[in-house]
N, C-alpha and C. Protein backbone atom coordinates (compact mmCIF):
# COMPACT_ATOMS: atom_id res chain seq x y z
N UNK A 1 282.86 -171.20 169.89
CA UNK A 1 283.32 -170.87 171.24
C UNK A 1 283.37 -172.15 172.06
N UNK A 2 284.49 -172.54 172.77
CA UNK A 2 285.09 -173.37 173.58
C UNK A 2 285.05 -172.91 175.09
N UNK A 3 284.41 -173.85 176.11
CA UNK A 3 284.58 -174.15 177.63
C UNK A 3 285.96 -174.34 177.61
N UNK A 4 287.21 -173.95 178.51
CA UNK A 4 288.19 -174.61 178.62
C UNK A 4 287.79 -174.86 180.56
N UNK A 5 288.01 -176.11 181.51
CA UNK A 5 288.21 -176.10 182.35
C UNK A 5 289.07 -175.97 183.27
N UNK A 6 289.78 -174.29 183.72
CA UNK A 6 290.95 -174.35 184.77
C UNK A 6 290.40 -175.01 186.42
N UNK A 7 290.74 -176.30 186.99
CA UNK A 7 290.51 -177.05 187.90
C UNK A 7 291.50 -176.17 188.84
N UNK A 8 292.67 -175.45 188.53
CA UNK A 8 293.37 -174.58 189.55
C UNK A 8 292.41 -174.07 189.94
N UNK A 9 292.04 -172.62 189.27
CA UNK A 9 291.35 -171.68 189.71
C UNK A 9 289.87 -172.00 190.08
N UNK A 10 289.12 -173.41 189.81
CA UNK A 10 287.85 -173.92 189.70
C UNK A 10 286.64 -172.65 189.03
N UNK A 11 287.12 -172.96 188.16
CA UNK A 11 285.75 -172.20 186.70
C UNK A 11 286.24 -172.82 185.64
N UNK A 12 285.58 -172.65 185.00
CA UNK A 12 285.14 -172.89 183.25
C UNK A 12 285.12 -171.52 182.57
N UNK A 13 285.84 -171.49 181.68
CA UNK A 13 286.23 -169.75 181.01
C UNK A 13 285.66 -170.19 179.40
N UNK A 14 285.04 -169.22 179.04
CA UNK A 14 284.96 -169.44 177.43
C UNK A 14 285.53 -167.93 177.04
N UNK A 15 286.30 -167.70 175.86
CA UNK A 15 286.67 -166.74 175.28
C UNK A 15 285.52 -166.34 174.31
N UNK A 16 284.98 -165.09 174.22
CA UNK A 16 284.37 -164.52 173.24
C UNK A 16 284.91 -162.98 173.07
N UNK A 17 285.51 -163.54 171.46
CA UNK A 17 286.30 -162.53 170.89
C UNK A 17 287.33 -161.49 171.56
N UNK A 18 287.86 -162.21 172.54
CA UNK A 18 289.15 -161.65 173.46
C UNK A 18 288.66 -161.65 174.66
N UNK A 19 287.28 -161.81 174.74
CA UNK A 19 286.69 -161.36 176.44
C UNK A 19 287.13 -162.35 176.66
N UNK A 20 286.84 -162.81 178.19
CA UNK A 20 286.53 -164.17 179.08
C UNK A 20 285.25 -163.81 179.82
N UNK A 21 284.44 -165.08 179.25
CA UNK A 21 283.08 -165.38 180.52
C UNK A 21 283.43 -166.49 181.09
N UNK A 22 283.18 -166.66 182.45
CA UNK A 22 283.12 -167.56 183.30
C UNK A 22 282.48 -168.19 183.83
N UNK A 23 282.13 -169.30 184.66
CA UNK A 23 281.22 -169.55 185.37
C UNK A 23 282.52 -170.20 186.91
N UNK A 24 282.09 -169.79 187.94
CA UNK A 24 282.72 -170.13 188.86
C UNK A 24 282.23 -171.81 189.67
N UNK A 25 282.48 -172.24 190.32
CA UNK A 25 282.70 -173.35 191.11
C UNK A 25 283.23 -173.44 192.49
N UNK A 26 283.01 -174.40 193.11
CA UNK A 26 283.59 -174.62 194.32
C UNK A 26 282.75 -176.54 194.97
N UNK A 27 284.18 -177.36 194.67
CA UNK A 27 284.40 -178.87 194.60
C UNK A 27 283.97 -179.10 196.70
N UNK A 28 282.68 -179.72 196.87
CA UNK A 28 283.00 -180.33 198.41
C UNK A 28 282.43 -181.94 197.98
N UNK A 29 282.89 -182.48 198.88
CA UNK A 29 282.51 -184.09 198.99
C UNK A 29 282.25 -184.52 197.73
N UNK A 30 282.94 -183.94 196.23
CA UNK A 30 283.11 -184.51 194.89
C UNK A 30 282.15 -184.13 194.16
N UNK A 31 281.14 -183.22 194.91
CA UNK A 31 280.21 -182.58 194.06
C UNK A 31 280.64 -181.42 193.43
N UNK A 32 280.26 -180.65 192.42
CA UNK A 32 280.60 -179.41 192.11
C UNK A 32 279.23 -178.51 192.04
N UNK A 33 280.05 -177.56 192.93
CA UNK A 33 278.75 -176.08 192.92
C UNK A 33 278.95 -175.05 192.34
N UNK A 34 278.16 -174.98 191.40
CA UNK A 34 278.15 -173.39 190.56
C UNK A 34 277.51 -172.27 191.09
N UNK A 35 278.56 -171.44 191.49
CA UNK A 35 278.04 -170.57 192.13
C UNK A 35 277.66 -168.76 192.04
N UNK A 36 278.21 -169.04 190.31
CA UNK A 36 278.20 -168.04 189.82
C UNK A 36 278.79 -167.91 188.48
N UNK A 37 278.37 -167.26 187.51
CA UNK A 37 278.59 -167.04 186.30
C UNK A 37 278.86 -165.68 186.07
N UNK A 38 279.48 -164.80 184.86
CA UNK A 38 279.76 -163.74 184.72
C UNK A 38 280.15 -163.75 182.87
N UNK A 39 279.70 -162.57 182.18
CA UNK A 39 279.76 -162.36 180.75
C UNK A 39 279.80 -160.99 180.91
N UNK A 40 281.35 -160.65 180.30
CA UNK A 40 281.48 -159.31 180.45
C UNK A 40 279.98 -158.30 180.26
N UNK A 41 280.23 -157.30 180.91
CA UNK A 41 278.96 -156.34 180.58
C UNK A 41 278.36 -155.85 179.16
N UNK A 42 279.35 -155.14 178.73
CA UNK A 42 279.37 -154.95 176.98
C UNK A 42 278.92 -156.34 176.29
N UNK A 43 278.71 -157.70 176.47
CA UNK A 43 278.49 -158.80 175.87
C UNK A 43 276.85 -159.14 176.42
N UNK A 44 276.48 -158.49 177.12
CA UNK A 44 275.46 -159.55 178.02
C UNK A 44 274.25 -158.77 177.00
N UNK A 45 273.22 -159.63 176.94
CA UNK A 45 271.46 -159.60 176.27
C UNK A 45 272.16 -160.19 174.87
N UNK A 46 273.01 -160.98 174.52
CA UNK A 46 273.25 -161.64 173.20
C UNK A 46 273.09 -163.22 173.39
N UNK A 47 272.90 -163.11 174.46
CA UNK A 47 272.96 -165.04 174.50
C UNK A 47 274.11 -165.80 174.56
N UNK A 48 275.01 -164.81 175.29
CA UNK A 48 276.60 -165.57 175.70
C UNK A 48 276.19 -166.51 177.09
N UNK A 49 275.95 -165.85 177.70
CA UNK A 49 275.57 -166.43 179.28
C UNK A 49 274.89 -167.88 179.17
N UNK A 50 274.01 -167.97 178.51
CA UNK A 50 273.19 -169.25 178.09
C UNK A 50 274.27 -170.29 177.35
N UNK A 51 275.08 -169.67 176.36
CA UNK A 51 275.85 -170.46 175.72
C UNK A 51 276.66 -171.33 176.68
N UNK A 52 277.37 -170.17 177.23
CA UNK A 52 278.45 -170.35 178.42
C UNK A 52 277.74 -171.47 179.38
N UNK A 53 277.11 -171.33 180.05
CA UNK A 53 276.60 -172.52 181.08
C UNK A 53 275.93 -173.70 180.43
N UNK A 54 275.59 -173.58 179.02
CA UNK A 54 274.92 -174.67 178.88
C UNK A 54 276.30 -175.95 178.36
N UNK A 55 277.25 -174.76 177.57
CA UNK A 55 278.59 -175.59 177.45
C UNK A 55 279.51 -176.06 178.75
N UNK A 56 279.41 -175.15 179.76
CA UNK A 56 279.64 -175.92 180.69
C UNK A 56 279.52 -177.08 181.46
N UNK A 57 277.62 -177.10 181.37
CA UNK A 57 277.57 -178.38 181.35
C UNK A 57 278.10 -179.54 180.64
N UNK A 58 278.15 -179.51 179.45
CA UNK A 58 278.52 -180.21 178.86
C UNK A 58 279.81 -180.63 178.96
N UNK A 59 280.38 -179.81 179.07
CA UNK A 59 281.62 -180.00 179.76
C UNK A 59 282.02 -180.90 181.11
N UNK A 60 281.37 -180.52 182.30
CA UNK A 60 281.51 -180.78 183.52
C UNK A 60 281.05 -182.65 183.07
N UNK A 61 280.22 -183.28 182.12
CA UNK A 61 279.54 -184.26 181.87
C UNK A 61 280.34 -185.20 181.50
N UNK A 62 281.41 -184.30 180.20
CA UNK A 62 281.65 -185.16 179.71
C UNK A 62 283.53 -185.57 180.49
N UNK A 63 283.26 -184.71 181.74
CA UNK A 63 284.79 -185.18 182.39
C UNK A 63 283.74 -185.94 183.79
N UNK A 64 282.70 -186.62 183.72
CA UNK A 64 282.10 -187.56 184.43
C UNK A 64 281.70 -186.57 186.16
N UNK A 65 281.54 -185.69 185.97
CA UNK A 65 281.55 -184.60 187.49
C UNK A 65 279.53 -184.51 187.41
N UNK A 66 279.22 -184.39 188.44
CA UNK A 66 277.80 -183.85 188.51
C UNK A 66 277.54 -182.70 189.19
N UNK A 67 277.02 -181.72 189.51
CA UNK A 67 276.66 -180.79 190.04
C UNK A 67 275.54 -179.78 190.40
N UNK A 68 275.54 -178.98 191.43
CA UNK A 68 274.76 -178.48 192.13
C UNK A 68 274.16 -177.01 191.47
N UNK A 69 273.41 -176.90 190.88
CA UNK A 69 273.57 -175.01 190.40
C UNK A 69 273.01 -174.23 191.70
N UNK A 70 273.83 -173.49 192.30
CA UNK A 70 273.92 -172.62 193.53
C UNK A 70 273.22 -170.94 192.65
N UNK A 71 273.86 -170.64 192.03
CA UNK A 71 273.50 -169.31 191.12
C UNK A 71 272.20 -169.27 190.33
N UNK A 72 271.43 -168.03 190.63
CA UNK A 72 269.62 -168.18 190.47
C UNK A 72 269.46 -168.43 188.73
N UNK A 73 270.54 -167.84 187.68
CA UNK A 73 270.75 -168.08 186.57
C UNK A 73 270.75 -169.51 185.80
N UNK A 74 272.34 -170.24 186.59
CA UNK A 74 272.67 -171.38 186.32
C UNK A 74 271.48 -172.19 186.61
N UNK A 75 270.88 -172.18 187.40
CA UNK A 75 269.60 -172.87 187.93
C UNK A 75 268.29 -173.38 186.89
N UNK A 76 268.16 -171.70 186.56
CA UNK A 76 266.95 -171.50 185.33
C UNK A 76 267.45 -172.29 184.01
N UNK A 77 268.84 -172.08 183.88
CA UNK A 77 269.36 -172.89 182.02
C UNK A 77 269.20 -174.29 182.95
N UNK A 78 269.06 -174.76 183.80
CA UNK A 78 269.23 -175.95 184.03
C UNK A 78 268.10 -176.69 183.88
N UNK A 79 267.08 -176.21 184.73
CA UNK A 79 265.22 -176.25 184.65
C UNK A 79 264.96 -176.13 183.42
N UNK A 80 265.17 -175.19 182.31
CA UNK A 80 264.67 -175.10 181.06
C UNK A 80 265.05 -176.82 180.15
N UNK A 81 265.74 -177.42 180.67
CA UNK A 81 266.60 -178.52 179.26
C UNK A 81 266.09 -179.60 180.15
N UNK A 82 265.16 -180.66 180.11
CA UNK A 82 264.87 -181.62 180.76
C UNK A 82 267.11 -182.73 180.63
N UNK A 83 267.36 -182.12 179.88
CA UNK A 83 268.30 -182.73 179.45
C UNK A 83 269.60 -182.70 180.43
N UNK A 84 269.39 -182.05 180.87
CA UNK A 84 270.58 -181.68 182.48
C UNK A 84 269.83 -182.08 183.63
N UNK A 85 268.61 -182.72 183.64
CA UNK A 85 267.72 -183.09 185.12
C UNK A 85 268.64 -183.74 185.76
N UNK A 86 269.59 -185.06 184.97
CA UNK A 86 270.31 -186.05 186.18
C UNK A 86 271.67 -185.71 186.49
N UNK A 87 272.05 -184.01 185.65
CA UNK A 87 273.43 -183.67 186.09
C UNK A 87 273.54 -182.63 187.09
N UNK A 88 272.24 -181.80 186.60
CA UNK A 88 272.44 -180.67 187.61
C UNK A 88 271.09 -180.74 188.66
N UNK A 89 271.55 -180.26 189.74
CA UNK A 89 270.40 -180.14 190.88
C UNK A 89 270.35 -179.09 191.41
């Protein structure tokens, strides 16, 4: 499973098996804020959600962006990985 980044719509979509999970965004003064994530209902307690944001990060990293986790979720995968300390805040 693949992050693709639509910068139109500002989210990060991953396809799982026809669904779309997302994580939303919103760009001020060049920072990016996550402000919310979503994994269809029928998908969620499998460990999509975790996948999804942690590839996001990775994502958001490796197009040089840093960001804010606004969403109480995005927050926690962020705190858990000493490894996102200097991307996400």
């Amino acid at each position: 499973m693949k992050v693709q980044h639509d910068k139109e719509n500002q989210r990060f979509t991953m396809d799982i098996n026809g669904d779309t999970a997302q994580v939303i965004y919103k760009m001020d003064n060049g920072k990016m804020y996550l402000t919310y994530y979503e994994v269809p209902s029928h998908l969620r307690g499998k460990g999509h959600g975790k996948k999804l944001v942690e590839k996001t990060f990775a994502k958001l990293t490796e197009e040089g962006y840093t960001a804010v986790a606004v969403c109480a979720y995005i927050k926690a995968v962020a705190r858990r990985s000493e490894k996102w300390n200097s991307i996400i805040e």
